[in-house]
Protein backbone atom coordinates (compact mmCIF):
# COMPACT_ATOMS: atom_id res chain seq x y z
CA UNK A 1 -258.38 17.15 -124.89
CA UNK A 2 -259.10 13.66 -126.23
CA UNK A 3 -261.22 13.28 -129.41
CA UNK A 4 -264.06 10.90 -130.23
CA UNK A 5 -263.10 9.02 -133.00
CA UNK A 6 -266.01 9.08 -136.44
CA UNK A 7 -266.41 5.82 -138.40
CA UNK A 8 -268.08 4.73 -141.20
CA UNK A 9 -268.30 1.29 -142.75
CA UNK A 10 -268.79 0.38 -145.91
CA UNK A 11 -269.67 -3.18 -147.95
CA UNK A 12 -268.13 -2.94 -151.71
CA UNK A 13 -268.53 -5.13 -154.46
CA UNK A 14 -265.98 -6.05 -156.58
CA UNK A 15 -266.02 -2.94 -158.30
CA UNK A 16 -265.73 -0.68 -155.57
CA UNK A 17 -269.69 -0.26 -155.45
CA UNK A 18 -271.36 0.04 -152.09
CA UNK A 19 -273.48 -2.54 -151.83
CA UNK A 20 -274.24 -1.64 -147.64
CA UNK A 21 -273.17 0.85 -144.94
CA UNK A 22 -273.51 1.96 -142.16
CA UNK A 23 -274.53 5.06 -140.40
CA UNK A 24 -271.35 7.45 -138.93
CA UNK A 25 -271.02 6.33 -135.21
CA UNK A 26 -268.68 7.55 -133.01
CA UNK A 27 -265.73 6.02 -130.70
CA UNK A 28 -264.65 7.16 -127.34
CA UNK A 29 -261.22 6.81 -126.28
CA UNK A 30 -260.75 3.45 -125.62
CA UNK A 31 -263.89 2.25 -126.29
CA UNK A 32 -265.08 -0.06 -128.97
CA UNK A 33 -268.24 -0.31 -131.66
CA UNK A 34 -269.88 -3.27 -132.98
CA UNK A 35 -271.22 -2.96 -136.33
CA UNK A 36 -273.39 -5.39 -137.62
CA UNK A 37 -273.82 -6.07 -140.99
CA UNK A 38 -276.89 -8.71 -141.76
CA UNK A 39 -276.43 -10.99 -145.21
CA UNK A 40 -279.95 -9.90 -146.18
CA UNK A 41 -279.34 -5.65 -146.00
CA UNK A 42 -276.52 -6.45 -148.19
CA UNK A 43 -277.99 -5.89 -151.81
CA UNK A 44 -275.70 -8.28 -153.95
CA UNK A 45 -277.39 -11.43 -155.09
CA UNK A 46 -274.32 -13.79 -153.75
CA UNK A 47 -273.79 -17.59 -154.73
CA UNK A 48 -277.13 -19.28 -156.23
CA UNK A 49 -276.89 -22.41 -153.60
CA UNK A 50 -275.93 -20.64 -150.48
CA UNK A 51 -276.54 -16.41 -150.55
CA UNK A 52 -272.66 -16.64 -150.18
CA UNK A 53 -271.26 -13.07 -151.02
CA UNK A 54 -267.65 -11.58 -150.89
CA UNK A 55 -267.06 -8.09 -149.89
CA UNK A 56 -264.87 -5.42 -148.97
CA UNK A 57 -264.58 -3.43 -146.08
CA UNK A 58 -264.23 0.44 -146.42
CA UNK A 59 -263.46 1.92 -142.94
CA UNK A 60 -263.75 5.51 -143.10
CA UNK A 61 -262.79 8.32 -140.31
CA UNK A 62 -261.75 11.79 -139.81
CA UNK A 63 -258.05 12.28 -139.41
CA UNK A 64 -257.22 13.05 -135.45
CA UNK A 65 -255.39 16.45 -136.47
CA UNK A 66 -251.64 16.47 -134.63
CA UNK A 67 -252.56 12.69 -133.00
CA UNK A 68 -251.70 9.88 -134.69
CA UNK A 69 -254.71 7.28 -134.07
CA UNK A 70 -253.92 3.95 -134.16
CA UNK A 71 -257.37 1.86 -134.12
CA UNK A 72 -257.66 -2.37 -133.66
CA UNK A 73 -260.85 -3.56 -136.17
CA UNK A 74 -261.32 -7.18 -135.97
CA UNK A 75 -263.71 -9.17 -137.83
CA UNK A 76 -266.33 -12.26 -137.42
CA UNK A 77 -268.48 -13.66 -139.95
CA UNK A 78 -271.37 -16.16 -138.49
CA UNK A 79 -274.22 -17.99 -139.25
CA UNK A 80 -277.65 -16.00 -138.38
CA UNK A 81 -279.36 -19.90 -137.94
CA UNK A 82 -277.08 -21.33 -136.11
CA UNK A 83 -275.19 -18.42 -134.31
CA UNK A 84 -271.96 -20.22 -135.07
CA UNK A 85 -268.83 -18.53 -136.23
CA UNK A 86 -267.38 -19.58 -139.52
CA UNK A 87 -264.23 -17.16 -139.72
CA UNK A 88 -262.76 -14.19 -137.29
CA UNK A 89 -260.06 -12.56 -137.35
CA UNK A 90 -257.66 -9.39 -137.53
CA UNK A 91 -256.08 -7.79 -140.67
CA UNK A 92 -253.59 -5.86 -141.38
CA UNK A 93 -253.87 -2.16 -141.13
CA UNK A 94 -252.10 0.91 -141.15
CA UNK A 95 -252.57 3.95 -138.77
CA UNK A 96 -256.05 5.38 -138.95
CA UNK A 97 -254.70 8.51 -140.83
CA UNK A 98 -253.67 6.66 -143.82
CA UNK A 99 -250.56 6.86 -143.00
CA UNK A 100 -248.40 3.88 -142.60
């Protein structure tokens, strides 16, 4: 039996405070989820000039008991006025399971 994958995202502050998340969604095998974060749901005030705001990303799931799930998150930050993208990319993780 193959298991649907729970995730949770969260937005932290610099001192590990949630400043937005989402809802728990769910993967299928193979599939994928786009989660959408929007600058104004995000409740840190961010630079004075530009609303500029530095986060980090909490992924949260439930271990895959006796599977070891290996997941691919990648990452794009644009511009809500003018749709372009101003960084994407792909960290570095370790299995989903916390294991590395």
């Amino acid at each position: 039996m193959i298991n649907r994958m729970p995730i949770q995202v969260r937005l932290l502050d610099a001192a590990g405070n949630a400043a937005s998340e989402t809802r728990q969604i769910t993967v299928p095998p193979g599939g994928f989820a786009l989660i959408d974060f929007k600058r104004s749901d995000v409740a840190l005030p961010g630079d004075s000039l530009t609303g500029r705001v530095e986060t980090i990303a909490e992924f949260r799931t439930v271990p895959l008991w006796g599977v070891r799930a290996h997941g691919r998150i990648m990452y794009e930050v644009f511009d809500d006025l003018t749709g372009k993208t101003t960084v994407a990319g792909q960290p570095e993780i370790g299995d989903l399971n916390g294991k590395d």
